[in-house]
Protein backbone atom coordinates (compact mmCIF):
# COMPACT_ATOMS: atom_id res chain seq x y z
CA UNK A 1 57.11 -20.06 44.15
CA UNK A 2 54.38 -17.34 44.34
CA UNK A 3 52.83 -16.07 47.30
CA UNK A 4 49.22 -16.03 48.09
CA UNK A 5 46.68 -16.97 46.07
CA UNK A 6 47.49 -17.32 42.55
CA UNK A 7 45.53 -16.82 39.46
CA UNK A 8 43.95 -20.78 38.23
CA UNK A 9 45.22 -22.19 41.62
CA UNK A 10 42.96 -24.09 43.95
CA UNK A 11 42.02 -21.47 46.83
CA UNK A 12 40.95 -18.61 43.39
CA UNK A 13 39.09 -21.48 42.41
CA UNK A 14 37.72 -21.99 45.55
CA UNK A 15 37.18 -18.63 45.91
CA UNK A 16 35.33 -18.25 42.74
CA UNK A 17 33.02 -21.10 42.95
CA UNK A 18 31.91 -19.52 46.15
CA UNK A 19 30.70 -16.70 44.21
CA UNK A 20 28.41 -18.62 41.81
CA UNK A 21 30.89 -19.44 39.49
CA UNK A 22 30.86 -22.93 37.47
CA UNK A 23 34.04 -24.65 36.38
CA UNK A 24 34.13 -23.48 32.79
CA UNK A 25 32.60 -26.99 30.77
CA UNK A 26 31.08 -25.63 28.18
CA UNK A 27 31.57 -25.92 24.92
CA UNK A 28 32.79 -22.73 23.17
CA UNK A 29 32.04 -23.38 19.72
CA UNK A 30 28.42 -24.02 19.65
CA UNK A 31 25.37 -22.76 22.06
CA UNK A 32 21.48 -22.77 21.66
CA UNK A 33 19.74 -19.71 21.46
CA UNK A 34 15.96 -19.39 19.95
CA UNK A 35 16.63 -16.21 18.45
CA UNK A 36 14.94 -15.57 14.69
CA UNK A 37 16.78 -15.93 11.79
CA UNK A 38 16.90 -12.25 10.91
CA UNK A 39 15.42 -12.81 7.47
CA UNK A 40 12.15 -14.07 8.58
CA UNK A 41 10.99 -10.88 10.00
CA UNK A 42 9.58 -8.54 7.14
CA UNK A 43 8.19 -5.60 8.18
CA UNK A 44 10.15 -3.09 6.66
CA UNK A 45 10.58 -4.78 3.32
CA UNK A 46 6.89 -5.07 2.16
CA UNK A 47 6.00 -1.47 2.38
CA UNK A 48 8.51 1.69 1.55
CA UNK A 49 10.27 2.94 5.04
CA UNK A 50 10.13 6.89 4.62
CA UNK A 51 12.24 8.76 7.21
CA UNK A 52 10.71 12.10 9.12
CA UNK A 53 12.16 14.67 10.41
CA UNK A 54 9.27 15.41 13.13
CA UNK A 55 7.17 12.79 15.19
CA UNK A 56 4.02 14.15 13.45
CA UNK A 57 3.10 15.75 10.28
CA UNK A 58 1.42 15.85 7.13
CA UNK A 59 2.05 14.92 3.65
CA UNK A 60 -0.34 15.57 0.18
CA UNK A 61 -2.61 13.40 -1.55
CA UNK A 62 -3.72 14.27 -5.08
CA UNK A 63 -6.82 13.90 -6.22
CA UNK A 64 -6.79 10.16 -8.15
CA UNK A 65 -9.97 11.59 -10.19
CA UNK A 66 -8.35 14.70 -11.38
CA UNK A 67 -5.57 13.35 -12.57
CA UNK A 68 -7.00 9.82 -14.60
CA UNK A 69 -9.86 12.15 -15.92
CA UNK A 70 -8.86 13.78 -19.49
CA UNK A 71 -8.77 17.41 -19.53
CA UNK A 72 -7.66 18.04 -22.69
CA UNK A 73 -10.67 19.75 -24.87
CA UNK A 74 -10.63 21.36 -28.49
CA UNK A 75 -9.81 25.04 -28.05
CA UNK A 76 -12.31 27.44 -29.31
CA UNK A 77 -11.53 29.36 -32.03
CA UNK A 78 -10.20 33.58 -30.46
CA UNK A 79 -10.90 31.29 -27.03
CA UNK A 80 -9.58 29.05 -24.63
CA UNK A 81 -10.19 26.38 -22.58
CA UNK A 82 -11.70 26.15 -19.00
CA UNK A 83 -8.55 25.22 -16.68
CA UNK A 84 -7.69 21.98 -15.72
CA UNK A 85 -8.46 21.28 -11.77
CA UNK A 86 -5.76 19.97 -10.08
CA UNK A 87 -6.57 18.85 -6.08
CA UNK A 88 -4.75 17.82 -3.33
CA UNK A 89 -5.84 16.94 -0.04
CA UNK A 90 -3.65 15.64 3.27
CA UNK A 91 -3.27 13.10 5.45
CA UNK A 92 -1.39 12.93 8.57
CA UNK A 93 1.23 10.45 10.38
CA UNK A 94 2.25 9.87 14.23
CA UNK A 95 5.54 8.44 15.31
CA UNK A 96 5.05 6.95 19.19
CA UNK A 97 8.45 5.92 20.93
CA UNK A 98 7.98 2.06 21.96
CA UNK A 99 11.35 1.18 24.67
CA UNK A 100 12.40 -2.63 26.17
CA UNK A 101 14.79 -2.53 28.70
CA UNK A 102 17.25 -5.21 29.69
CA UNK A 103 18.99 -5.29 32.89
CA UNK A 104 23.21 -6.64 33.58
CA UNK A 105 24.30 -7.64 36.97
CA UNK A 106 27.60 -5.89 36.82
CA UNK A 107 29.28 -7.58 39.22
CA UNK A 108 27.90 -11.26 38.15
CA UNK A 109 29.18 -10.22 35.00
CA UNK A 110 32.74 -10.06 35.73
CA UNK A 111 33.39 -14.07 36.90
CA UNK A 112 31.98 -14.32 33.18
CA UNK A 113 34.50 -11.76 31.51
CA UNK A 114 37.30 -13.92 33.85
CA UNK A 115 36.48 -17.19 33.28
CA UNK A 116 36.67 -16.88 29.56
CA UNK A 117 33.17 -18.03 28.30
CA UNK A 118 31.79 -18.51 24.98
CA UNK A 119 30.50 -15.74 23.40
CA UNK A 120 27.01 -16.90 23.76
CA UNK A 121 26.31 -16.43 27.29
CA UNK A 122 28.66 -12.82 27.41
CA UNK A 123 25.53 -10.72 29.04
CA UNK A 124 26.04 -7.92 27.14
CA UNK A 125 26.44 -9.34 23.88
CA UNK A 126 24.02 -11.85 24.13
CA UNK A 127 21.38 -8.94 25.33
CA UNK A 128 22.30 -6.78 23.15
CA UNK A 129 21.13 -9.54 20.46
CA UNK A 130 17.83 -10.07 22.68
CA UNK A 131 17.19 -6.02 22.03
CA UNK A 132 18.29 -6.50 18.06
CA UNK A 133 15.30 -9.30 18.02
CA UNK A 134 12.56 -7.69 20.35
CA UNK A 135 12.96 -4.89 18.08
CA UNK A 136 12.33 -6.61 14.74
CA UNK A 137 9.75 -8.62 16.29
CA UNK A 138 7.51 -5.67 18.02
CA UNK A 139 7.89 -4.16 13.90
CA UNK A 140 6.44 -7.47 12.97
CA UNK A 141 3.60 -7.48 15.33
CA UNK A 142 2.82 -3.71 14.62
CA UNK A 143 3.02 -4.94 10.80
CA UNK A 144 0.43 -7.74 11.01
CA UNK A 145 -2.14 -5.22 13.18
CA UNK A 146 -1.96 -2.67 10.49
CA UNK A 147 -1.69 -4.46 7.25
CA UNK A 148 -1.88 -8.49 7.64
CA UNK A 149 -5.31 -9.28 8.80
CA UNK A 150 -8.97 -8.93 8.12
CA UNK A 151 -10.84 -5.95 8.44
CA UNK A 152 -7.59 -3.39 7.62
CA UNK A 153 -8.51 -3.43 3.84
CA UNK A 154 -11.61 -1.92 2.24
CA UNK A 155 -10.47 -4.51 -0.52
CA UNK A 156 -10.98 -7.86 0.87
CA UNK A 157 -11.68 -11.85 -0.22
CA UNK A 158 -12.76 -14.80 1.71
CA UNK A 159 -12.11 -18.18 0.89
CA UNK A 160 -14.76 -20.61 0.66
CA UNK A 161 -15.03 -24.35 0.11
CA UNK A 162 -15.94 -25.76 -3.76
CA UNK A 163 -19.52 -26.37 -3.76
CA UNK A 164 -20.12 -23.15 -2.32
CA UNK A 165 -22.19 -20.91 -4.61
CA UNK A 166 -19.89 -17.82 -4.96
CA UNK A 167 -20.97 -14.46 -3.85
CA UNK A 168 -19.70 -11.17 -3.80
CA UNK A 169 -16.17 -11.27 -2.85
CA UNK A 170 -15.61 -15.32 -1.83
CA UNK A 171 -13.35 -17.13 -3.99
CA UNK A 172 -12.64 -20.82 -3.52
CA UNK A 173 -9.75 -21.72 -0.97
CA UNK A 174 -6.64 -22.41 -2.68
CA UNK A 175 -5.95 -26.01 -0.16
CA UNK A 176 -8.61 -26.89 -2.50
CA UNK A 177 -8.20 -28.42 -5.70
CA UNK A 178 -10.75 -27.13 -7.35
CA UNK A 179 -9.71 -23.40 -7.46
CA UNK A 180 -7.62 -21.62 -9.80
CA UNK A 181 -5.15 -19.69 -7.80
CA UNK A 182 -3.75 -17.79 -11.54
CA UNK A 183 -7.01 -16.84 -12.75
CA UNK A 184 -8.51 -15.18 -9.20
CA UNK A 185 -5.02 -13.72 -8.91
CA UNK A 186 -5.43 -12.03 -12.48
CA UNK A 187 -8.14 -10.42 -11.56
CA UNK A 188 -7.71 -9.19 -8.38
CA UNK A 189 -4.48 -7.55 -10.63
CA UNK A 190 -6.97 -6.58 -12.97
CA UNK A 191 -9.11 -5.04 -10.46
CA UNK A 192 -6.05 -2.83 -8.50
CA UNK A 193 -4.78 -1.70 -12.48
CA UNK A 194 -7.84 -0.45 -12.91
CA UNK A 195 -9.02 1.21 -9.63
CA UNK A 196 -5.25 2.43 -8.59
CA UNK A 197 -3.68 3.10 -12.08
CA UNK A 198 -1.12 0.70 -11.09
CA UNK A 199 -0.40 -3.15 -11.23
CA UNK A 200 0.51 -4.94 -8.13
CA UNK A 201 3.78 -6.02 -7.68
CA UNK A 202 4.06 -7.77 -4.85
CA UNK A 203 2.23 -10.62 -2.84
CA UNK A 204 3.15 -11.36 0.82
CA UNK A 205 1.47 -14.78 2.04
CA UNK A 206 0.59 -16.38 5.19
CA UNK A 207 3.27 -19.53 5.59
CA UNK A 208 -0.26 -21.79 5.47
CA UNK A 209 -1.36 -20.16 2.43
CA UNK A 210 1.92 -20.58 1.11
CA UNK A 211 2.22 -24.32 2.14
CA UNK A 212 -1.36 -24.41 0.06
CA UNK A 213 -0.25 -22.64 -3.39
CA UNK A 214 3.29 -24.79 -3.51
CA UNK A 215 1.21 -27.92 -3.47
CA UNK A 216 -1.50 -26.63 -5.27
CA UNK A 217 -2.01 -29.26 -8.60
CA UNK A 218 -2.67 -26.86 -11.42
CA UNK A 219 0.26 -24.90 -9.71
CA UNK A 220 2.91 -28.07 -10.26
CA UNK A 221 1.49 -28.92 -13.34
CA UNK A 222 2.11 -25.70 -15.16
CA UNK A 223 6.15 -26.57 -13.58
CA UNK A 224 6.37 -30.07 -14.09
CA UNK A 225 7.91 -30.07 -17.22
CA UNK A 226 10.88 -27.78 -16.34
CA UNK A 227 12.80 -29.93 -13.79
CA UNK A 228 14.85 -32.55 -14.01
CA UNK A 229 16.24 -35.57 -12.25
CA UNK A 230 19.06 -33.60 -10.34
CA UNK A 231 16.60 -30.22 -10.29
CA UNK A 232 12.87 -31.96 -10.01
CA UNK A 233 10.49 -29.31 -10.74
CA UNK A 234 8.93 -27.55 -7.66
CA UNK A 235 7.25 -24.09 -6.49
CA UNK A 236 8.76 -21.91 -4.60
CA UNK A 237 8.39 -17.77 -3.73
CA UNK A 238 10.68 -17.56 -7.30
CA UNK A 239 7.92 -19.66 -9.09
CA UNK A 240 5.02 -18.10 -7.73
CA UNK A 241 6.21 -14.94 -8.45
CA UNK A 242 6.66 -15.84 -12.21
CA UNK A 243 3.32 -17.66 -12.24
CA UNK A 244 1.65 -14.80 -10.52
CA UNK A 245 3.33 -12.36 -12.18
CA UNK A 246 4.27 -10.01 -9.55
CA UNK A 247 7.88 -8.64 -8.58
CA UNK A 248 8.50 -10.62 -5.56
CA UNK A 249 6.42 -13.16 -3.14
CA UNK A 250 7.26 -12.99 0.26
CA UNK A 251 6.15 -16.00 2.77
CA UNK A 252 5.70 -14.62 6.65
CA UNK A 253 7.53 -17.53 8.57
CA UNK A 254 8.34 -15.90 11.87
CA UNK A 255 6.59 -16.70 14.78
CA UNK A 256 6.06 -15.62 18.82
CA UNK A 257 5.18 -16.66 21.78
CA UNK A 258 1.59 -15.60 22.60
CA UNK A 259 2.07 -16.02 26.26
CA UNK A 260 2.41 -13.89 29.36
CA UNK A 261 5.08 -14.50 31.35
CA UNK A 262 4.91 -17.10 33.44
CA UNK A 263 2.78 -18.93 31.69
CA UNK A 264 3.18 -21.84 29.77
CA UNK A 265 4.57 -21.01 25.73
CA UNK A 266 2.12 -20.45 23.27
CA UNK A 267 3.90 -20.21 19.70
CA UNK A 268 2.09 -18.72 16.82
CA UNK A 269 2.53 -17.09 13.79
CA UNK A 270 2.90 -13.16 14.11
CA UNK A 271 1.02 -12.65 11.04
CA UNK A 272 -2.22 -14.86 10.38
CA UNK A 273 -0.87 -18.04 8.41
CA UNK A 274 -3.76 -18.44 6.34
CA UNK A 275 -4.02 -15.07 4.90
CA UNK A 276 -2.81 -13.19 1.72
CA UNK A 277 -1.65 -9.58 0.91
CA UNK A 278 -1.71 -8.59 -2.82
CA UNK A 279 -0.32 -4.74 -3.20
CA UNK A 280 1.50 -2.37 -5.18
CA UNK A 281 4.37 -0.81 -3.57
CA UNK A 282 6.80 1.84 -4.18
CA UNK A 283 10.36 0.51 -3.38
CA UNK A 284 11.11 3.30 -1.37
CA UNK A 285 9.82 7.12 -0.71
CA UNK A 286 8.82 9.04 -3.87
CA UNK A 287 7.07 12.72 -4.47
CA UNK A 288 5.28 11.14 -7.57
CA UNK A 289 3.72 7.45 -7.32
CA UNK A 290 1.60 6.45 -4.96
CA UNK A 291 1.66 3.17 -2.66
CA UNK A 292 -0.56 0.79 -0.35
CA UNK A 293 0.82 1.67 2.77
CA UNK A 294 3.93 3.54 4.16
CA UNK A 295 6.49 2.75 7.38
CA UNK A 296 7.49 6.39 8.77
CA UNK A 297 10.51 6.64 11.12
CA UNK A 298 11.41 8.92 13.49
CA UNK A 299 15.37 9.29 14.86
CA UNK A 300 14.16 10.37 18.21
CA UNK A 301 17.60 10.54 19.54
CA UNK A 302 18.99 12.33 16.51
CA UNK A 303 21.08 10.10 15.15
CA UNK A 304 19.35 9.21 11.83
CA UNK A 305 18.44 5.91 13.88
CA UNK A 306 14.74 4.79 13.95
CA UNK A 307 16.10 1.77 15.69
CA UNK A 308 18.48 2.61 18.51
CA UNK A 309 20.08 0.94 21.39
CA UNK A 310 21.46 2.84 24.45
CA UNK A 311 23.16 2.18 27.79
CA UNK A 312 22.89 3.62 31.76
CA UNK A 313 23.98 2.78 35.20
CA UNK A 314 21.28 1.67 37.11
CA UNK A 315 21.02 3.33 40.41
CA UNK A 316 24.30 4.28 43.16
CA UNK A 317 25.17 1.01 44.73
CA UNK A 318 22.82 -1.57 42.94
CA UNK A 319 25.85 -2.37 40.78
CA UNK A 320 24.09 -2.62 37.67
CA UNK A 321 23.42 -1.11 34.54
CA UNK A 322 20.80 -1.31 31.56
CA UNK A 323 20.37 -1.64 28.09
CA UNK A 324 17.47 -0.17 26.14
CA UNK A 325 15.97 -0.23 22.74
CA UNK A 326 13.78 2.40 21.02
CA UNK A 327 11.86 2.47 17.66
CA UNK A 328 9.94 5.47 16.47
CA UNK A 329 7.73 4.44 14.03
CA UNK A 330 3.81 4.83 11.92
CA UNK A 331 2.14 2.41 10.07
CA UNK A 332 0.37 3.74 7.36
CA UNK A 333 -2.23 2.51 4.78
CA UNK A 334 -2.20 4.84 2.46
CA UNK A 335 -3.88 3.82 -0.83
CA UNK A 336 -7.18 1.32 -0.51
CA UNK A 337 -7.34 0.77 -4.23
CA UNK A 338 -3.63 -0.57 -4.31
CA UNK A 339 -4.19 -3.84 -1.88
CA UNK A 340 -6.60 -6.36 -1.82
CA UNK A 341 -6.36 -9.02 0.95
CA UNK A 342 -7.53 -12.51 1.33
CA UNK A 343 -8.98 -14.12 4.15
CA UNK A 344 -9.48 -17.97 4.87
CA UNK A 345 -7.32 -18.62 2.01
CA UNK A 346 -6.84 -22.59 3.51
């Protein structure tokens, strides 16, 4: 027979429930958490992520003209030929530290360490999973300010109803039946392979848009016939990407809540649901191709992480400590004549 109060007898019960703590009734294989499925955000896999070694620099830009024009001329007999000009120019890129902070109630934490609780509700795993997604989800937002929206592009499109006498650059909205999402998509391909020497190769699509194009009726009936009664025929990103005849279609699914704090949630799509983003992209950093736009990252702790979390001790007798997440990062568009974007495309 022990002697005072025992671990898991009444009074350490007692004593614990006095301290906020619950008799543990959860259930420890399951728990509901809104956090985003870490595929939806795409930030850093539409446009090449190019590491820095500085916060802010420069990096070259050749002349387009100089090197499509043909320099080659007939050499004059006992003579030679004017030389070749060969430009360059420069642009320039800024890394800016954004932080969140998350606080832990070090002593609250212990009754949950004791008590044994499901993962889920562990405060510092489950914040360290709230930094993990603020961080992908401030890339997102930063992604559809500088790429995914109107006015970014000096290449841009704006769906129209049919009826509508086209003009300049309108093309008919693709919720409509009456447009022909393959043919404007040729050539706006057509357009980029000529004006940027290169052919797009990838098209990123507003979940709207996308919800348009799958159900799009010249879309299903150039699939219909290659299903079957266990596989019926359908379009998806894999089938768009064939029909379109790009690399890879990405669809933007993730969405945020719009709303202060405090205020009632207001969910929306980061990027805008109805738009389109047709571009050719290099799959990651190179010296000799050239791309739409550009992520640069920053380690600004030194530790080759653009993304980092850290810990501290909140202040002498607070009892607390916090966790914090940085990202260094620019968002660049670098090429105009490699992107076009559409507007209004439902």
């Amino acid at each position: 027979m022990g002697t005072g109060r025992e671990v898991g007898s009444a009074a350490e019960l007692e004593a614990r429930i006095a301290k906020g703590w619950k008799p543990n009734r959860y259930l420890t294989n399951m728990g509901m958490a809104f956090f985003a499925d870490a595929g939806d955000y795409v930030a850093t896999s539409i446009f090449p992520v190019c590491p820095v070694s500085f916060s802010t620099g420069y990096y070259y830009i050749y002349n387009k003209g100089d090197l499509a024009r043909d320099n080659v001329a007939r050499k004059p007999k006992f003579g030679k030929v004017a030389p070749a000009q060969m430009g360059h120019t420069d642009a320039s890129y800024h890394c800016v530290v954004d932080q969140v902070i998350v606080g832990i109630d070090q002593i609250g934490a212990v009754n949950y360490q004791r008590a044994g609780v499901p993962p889920a509700i562990d405060p510092r795993r489950a914040k360290n999973r709230f930094i993990t997604d603020q961080q992908l989800l401030h890339l997102d937002l930063v992604f559809a300010g500088n790429f995914f929206k109107s006015g970014v592009w000096g290449n841009e499109f704006e769906g129209v109803t049919s009826g509508t006498t086209l003009s300049g650059s309108q093309f008919i909205k693709f919720s409509d039946a009456n447009s022909d999402p393959v043919r404007f998509f040729d050539g706006r391909k057509r357009q980029i392979r000529l004006d940027g020497r290169r052919t797009p190769n990838r098209l990123v699509l507003g979940y709207d848009t996308y919800l348009a194009l799958k159900e799009h009726p010249d879309l299903l009936e150039r699939v219909k016939y290659t299903g079957s009664t266990a596989n019926p025929a359908q379009v998806n990103e894999k089938v768009l990407a064939e029909l379109f005849g790009v690399e890879e279609v990405k669809v933007l699914y993730a969405a945020y809540n719009a709303a202060e704090e405090g205020q009632e949630d207001d969910m929306q799509f980061i990027c805008e649901p109805d738009g389109a983003l047709l571009t050719y992209t290099t799959g990651s950093p190179a010296l000799d191709e050239p791309s739409a736009g550009y992520i640069f990252t920053w380690d600004m702790l030194g530790n080759g992480n653009f993304m980092a979390t850290d810990v501290f001790e909140g202040e002498g007798g607070t009892h607390s400590e916090f966790m914090e997440g940085l990202i260094a990062t620019d968002m660049e568009k670098t090429c105009d004549d490699l992107a076009c974007y559409m507007k209004k495309c439902v």
